[in-house]
Protein backbone atom coordinates (compact mmCIF):
# COMPACT_ATOMS: atom_id res chain seq x y z
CA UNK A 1 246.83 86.89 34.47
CA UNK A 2 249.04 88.29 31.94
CA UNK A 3 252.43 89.18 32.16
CA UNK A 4 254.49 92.74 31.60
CA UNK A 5 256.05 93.11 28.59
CA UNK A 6 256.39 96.18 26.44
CA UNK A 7 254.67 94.90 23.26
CA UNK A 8 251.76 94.45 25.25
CA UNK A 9 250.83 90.82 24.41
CA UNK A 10 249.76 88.45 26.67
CA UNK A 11 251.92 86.16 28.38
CA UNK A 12 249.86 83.21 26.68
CA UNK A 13 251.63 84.90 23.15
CA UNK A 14 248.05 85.84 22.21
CA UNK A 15 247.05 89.11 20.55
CA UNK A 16 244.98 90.60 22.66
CA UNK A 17 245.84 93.63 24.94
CA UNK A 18 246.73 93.38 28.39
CA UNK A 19 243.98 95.05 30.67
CA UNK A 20 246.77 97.99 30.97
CA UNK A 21 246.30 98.52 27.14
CA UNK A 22 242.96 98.59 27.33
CA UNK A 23 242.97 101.67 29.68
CA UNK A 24 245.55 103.69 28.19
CA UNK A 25 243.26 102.94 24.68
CA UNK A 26 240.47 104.12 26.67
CA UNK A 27 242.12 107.60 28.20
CA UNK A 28 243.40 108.43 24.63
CA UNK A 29 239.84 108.29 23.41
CA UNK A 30 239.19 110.76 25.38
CA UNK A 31 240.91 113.77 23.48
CA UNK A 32 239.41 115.38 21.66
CA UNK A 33 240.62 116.64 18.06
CA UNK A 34 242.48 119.61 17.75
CA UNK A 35 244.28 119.28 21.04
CA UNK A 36 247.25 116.75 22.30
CA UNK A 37 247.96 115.10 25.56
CA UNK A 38 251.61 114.02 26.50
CA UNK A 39 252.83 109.94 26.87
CA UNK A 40 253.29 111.52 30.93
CA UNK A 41 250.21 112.95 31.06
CA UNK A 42 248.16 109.56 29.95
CA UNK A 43 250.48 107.90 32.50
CA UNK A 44 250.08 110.28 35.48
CA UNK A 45 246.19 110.20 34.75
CA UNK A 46 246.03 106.46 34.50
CA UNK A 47 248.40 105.94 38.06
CA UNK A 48 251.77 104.42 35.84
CA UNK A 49 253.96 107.71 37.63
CA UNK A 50 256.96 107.44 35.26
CA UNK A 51 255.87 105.34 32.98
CA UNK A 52 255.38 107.53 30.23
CA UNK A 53 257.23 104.78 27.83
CA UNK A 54 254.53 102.31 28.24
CA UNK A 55 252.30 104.25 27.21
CA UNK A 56 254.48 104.56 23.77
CA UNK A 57 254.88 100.75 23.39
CA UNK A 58 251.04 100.84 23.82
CA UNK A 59 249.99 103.53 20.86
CA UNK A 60 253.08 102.18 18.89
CA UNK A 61 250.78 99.31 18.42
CA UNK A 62 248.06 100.19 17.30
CA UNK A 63 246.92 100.53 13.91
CA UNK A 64 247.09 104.22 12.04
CA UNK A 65 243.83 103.21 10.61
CA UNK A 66 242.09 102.28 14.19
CA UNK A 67 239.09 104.60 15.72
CA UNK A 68 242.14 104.90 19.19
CA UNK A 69 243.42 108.49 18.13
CA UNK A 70 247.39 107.73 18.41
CA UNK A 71 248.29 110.53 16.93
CA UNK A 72 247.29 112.70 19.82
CA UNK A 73 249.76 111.73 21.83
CA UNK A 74 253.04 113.33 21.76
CA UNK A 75 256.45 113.90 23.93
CA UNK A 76 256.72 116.34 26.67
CA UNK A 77 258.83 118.70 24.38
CA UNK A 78 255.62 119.05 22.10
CA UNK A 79 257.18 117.34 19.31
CA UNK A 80 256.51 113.82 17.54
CA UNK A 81 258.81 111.47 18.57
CA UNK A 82 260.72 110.30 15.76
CA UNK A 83 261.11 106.95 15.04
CA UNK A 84 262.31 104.62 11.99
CA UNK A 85 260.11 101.59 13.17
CA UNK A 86 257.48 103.44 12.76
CA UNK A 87 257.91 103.74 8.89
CA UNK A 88 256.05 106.54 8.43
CA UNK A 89 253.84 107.47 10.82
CA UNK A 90 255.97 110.33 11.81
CA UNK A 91 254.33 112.55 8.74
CA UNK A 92 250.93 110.80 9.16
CA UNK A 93 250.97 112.01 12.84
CA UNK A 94 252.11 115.50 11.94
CA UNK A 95 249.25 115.40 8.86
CA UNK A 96 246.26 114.18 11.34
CA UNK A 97 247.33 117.04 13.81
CA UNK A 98 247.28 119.96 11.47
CA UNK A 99 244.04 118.58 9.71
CA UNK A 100 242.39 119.05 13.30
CA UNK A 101 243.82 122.35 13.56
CA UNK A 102 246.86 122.18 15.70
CA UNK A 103 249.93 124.07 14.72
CA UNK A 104 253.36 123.70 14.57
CA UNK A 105 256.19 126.27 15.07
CA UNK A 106 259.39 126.40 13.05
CA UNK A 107 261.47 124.12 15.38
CA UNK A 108 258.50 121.22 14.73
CA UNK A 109 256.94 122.21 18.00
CA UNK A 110 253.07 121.91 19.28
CA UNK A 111 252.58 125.06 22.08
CA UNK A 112 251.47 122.93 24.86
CA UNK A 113 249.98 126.31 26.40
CA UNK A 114 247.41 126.10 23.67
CA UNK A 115 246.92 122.64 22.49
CA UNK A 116 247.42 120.50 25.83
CA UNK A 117 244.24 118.71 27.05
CA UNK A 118 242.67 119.65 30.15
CA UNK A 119 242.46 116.35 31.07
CA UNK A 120 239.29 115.17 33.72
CA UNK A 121 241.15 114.40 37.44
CA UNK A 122 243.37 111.39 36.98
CA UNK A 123 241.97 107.68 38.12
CA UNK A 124 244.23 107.60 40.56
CA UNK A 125 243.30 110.86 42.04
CA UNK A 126 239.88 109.77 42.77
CA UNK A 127 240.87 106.64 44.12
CA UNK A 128 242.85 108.37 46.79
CA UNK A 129 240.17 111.03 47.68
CA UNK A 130 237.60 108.07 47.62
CA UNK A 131 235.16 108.27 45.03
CA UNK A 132 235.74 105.65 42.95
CA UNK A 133 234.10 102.66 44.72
């Protein structure tokens, strides 16, 4: 079984996703283009309440060029979140965003009202009412 850790590998140093990975990869396939999901929202649908950062370390490994649509993802504020070890990506997020359509106001902003995903009833939601068996 692997281990925790925020770069996602497993504890045997290998490069292959954790199972946890594997299902945010999954949910984030799952939006469509033209509209954005929050690193919370992936979380709360996927049962990790609070864990919105994990779901970060996960996309902030994958590659730009992989068919996992990372740049879809975005904080709670409706911004990009801004980072230098991501050399880059910043303006490639921003670029692969309004190339689907989705627009940003003058303070760098996505209008969550508009753009959010209506995402299908969280995993753990089901489990709790029972129909996932």
């Amino acid at each position: 079984m692997a281990i925790f850790n925020p770069q996602g590998m497993a504890a045997s140093g290998t490069n292959h996703p954790i199972p946890l990975y594997k299902q945010i990869y999954q949910m984030v396939r799952q939006i469509p283009p033209g509209q954005v999901a929050t690193y919370g929202q992936i979380a709360n649908l996927l049962g990790l309440y609070g864990r919105a950062r994990q779901i970060g370390y996960a996309l902030y490994r994958v590659d730009p060029d992989s068919d996992i649509p990372w740049h879809r993802v975005i904080n709670a504020q409706g911004k990009i979140s801004p980072s230098p070890s991501r050399h880059g990506s910043d303006e490639l997020q921003r670029h692969l965003l309004e190339a689907e359509g989705v627009l940003f106001d003058r303070h760098d902003r996505i209008d969550l009202s508009a753009y959010r995903w209506q995402s299908p009833v969280s995993i753990a939601e089901e489990e709790w009412e029972g129909t996932i068996t």
